[in-house]
C-alpha atoms as a PDB file:
ATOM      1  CA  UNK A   1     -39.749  43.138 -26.896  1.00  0.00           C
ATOM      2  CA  UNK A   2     -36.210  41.473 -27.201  1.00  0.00           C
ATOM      3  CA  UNK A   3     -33.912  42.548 -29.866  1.00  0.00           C
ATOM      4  CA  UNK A   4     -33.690  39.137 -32.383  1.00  0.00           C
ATOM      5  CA  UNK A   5     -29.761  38.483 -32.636  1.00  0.00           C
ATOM      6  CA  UNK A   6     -30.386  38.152 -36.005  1.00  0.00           C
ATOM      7  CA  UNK A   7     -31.350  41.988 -36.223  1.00  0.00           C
ATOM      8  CA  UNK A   8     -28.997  43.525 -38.040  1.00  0.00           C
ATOM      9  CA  UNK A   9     -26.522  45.893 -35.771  1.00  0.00           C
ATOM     10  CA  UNK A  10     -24.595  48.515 -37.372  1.00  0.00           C
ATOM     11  CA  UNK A  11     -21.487  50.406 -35.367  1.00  0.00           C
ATOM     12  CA  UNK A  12     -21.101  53.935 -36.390  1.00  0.00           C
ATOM     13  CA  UNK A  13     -19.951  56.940 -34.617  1.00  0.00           C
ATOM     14  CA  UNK A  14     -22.641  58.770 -32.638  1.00  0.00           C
ATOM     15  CA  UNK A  15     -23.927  62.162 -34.062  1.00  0.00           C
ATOM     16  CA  UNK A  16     -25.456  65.170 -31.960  1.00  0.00           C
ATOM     17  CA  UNK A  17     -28.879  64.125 -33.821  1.00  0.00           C
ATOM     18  CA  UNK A  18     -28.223  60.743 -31.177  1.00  0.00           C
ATOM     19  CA  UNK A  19     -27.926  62.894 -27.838  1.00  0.00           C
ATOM     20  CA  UNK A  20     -31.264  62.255 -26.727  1.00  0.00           C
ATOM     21  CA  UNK A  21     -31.213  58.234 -27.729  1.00  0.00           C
ATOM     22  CA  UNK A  22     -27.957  58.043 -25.843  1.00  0.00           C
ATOM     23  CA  UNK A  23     -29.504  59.935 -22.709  1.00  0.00           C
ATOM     24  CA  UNK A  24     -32.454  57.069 -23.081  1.00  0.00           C
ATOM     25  CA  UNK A  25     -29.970  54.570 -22.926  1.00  0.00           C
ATOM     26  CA  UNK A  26     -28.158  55.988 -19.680  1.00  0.00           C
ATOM     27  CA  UNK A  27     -30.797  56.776 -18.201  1.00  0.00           C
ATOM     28  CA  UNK A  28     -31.600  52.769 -18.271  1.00  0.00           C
ATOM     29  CA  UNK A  29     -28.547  51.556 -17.416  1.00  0.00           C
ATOM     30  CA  UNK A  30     -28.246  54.892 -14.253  1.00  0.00           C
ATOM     31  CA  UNK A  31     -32.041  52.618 -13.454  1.00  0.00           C
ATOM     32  CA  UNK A  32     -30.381  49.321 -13.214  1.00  0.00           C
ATOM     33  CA  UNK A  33     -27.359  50.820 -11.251  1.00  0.00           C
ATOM     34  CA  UNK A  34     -30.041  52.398  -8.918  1.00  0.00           C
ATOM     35  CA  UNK A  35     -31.800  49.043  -7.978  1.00  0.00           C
ATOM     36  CA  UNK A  36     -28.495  47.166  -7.588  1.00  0.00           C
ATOM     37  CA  UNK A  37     -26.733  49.787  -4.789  1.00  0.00           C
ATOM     38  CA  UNK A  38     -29.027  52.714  -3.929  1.00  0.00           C
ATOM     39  CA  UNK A  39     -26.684  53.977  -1.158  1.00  0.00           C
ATOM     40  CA  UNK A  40     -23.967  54.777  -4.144  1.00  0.00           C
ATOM     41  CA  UNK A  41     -26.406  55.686  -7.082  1.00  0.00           C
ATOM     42  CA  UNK A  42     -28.510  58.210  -8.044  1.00  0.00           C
ATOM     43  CA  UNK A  43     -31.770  59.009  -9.408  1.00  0.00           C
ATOM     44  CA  UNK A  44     -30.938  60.900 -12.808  1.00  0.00           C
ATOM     45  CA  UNK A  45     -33.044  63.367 -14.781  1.00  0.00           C
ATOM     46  CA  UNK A  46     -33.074  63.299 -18.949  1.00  0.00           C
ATOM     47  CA  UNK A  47     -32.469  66.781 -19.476  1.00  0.00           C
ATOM     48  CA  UNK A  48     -28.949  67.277 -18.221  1.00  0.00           C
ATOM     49  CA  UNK A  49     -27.854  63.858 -20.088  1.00  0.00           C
ATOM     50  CA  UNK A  50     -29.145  64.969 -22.612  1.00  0.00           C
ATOM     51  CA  UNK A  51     -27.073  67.829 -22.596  1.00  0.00           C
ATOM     52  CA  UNK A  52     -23.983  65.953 -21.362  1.00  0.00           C
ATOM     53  CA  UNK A  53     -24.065  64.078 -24.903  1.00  0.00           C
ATOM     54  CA  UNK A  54     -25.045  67.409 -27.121  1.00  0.00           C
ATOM     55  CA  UNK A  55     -22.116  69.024 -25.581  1.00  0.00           C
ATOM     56  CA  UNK A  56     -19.496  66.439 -26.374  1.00  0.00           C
ATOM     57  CA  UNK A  57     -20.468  65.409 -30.284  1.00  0.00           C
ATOM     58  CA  UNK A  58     -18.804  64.698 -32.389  1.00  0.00           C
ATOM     59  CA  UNK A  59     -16.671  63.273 -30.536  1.00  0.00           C
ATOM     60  CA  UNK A  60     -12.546  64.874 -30.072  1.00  0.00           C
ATOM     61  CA  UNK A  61      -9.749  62.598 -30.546  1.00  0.00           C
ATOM     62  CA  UNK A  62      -8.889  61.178 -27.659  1.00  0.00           C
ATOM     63  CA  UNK A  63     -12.547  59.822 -27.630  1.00  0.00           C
ATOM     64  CA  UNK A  64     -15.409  57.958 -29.285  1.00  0.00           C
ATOM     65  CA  UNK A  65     -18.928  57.484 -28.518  1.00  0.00           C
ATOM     66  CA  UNK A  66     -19.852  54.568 -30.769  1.00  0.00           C
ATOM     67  CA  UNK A  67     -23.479  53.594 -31.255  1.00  0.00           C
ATOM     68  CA  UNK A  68     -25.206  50.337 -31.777  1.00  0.00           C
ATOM     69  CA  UNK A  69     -27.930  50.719 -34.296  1.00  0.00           C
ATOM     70  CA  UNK A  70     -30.547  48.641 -35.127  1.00  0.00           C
ATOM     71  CA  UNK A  71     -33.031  49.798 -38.085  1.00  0.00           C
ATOM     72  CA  UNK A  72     -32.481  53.546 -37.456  1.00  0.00           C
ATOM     73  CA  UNK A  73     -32.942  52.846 -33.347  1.00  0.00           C
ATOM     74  CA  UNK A  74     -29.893  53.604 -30.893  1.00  0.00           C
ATOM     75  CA  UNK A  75     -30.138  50.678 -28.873  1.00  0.00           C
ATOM     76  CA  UNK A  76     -27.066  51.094 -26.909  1.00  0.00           C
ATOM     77  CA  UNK A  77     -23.166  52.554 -26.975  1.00  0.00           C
ATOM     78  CA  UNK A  78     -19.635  52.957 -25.948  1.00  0.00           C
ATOM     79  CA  UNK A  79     -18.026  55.398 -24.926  1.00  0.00           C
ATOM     80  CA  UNK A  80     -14.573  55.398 -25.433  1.00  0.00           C
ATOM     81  CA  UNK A  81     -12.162  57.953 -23.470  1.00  0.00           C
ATOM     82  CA  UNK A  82      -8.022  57.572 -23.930  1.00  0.00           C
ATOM     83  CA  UNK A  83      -5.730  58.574 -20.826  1.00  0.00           C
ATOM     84  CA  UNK A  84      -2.577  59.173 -21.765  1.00  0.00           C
ATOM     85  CA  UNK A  85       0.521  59.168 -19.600  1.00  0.00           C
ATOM     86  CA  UNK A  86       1.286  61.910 -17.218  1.00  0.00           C
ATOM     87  CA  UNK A  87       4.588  61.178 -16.522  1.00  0.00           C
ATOM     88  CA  UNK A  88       4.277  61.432 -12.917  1.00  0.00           C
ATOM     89  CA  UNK A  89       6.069  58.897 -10.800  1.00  0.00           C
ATOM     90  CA  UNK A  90       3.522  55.997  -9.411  1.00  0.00           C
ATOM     91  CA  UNK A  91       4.077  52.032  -9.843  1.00  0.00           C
ATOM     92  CA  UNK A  92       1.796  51.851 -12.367  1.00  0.00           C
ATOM     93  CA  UNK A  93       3.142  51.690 -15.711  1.00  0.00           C
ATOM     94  CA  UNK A  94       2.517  55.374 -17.388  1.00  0.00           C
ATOM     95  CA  UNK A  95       1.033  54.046 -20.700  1.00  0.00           C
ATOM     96  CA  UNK A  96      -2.279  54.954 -22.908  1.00  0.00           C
ATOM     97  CA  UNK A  97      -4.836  53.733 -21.421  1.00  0.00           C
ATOM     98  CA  UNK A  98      -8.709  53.241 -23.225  1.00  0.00           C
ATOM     99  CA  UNK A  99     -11.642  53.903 -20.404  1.00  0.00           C
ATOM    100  CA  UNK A 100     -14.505  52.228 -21.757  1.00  0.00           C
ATOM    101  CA  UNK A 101     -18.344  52.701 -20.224  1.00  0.00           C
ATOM    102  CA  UNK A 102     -20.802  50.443 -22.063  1.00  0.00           C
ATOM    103  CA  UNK A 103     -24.824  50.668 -21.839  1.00  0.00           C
ATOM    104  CA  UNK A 104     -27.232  48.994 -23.716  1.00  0.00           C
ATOM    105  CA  UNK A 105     -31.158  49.171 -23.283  1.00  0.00           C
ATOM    106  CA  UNK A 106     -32.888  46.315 -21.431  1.00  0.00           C
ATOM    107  CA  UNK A 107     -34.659  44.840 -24.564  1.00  0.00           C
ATOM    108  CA  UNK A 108     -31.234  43.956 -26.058  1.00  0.00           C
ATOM    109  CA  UNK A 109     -29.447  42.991 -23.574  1.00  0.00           C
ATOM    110  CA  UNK A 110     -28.001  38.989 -24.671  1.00  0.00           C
ATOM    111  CA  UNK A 111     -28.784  39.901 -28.451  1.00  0.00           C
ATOM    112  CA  UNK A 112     -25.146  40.471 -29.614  1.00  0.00           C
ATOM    113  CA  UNK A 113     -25.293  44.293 -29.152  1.00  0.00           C
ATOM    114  CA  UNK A 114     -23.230  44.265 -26.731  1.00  0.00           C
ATOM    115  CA  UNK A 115     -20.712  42.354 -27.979  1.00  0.00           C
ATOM    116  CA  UNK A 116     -20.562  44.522 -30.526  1.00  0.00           C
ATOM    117  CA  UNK A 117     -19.886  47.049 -28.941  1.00  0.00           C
ATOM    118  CA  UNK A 118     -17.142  46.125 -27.041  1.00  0.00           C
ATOM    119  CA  UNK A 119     -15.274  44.426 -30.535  1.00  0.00           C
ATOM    120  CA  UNK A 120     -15.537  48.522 -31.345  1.00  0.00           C
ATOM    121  CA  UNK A 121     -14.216  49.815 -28.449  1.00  0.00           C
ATOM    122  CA  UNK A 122     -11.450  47.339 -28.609  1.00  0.00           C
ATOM    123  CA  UNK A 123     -10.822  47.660 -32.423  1.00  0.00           C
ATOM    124  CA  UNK A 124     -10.965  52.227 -31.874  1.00  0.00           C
ATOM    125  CA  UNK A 125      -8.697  51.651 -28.384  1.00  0.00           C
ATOM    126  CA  UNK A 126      -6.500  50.088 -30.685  1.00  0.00           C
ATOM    127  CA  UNK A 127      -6.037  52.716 -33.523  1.00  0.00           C
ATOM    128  CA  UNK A 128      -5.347  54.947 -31.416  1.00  0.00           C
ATOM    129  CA  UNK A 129      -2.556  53.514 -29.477  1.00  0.00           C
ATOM    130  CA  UNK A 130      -3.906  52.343 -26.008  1.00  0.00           C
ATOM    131  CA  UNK A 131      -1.814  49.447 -24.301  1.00  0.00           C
ATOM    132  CA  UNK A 132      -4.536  48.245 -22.441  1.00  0.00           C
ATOM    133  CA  UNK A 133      -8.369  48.645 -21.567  1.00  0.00           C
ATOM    134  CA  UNK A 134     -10.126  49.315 -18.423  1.00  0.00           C
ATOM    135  CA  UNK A 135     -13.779  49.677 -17.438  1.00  0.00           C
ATOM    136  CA  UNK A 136     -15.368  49.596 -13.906  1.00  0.00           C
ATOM    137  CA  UNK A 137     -18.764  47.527 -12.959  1.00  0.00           C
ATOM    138  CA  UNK A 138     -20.743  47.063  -9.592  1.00  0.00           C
ATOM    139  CA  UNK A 139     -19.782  43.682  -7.920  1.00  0.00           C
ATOM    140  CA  UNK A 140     -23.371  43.200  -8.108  1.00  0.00           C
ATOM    141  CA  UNK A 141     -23.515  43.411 -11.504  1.00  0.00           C
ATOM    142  CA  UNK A 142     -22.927  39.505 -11.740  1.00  0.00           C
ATOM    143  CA  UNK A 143     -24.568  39.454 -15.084  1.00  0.00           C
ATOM    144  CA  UNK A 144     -22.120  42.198 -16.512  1.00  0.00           C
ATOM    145  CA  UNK A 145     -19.017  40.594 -14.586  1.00  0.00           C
ATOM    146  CA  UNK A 146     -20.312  37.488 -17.073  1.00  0.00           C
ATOM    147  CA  UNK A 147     -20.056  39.603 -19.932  1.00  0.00           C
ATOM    148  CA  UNK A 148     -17.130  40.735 -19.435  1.00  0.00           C
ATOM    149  CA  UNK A 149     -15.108  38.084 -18.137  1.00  0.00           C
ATOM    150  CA  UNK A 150     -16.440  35.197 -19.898  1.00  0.00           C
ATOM    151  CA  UNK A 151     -16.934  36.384 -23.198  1.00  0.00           C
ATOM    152  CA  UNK A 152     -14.460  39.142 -23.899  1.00  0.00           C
ATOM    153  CA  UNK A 153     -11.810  37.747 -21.809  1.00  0.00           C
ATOM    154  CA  UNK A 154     -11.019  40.564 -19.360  1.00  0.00           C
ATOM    155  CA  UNK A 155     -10.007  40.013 -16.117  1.00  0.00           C
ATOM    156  CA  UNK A 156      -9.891  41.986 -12.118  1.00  0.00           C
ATOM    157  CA  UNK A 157      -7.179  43.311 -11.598  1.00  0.00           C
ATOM    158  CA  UNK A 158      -8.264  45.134  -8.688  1.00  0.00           C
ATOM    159  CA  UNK A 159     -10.757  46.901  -6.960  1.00  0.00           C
ATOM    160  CA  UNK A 160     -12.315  50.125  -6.779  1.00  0.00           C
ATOM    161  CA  UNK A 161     -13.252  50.475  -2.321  1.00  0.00           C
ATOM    162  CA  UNK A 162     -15.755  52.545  -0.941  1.00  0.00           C
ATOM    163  CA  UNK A 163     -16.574  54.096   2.169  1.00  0.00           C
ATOM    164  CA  UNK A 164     -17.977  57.149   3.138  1.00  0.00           C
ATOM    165  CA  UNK A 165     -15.866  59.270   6.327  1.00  0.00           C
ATOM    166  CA  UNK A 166     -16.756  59.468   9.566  1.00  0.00           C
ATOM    167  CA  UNK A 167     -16.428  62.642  11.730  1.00  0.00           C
ATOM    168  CA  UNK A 168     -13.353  62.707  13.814  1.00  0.00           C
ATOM    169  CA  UNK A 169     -13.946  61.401  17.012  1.00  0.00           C
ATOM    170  CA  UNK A 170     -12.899  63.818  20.292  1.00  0.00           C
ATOM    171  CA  UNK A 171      -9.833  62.848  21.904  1.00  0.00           C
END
């Protein structure tokens, strides 16, 4: 059943009472991930992300898990992590920096939840001081890279290579 865009979505702060919803939600997006690039993903079990999200609510300071609830139902979330400069010498400028990682369950997907949710993330990343926003997606996500680019305006500015080592060869 598709989430109506006219359901009402409320933003709040997730609570440990949510862990299990927002190991649901994971765990669907971890599925999609799966069927998109099985050589890089994993199959993921509910128990340990389940635990993953107990152990870090409430959230600390430096980062939010936001919600998107519809009618008492987690439907999806952010999660929001700051990086803040180290001060180490690179050519990248050493500035605060919001990681964002977005999931939301297949039934409301292209409802609005998702848009959402990234107006939060934007709005927290910005109360809290981060000069710009980064998030990482599958190239074969074509449907996210949409999202993303399209209608929240963000744009490559590089990529993230792969490639698994090869044992020396004799000389």
């Amino acid at each position: 059943m598709k989430t109506s865009a006219r359901a009402k979505v409320r933003i709040r702060p997730a609570r440990l009472e949510d862990a299990g919803a927002l190991a649901d939600v994971y765990l669907s997006s971890a599925e999609l991930h799966l069927r998109l690039d099985p050589s890089l993903y994993r199959k993921l079990e509910w128990e340990p992300l389940e635990e993953r999200y107990r152990s870090r609510l409430p959230s600390a300071d430096d980062n939010a898990i936001l919600v998107a609830d519809i009618a008492g139902e987690v439907v999806g979330f952010v999660d929001v992590q700051l990086k803040r400069p180290d001060g180490e010498p690179r050519m990248l400028r050493d500035a605060v920096a919001a990681e964002i990682d977005i999931a939301v369950l297949p039934e409301s997907r292209g409802s609005g939840v998702g848009t959402e949710l990234m107006n939060a993330a934007e709005a927290w990343s910005f109360e809290h001081g981060a000069e710009f926003m980064t998030l990482q997606v599958h190239t074969a996500n074509l449907e996210a890279i949409r999202f993303y680019q399209d209608r929240h305006g963000w744009r490559t500015s590089g990529l993230f290579m792969l490639r698994r080592p090869k044992p020396p060869t004799a000389q």
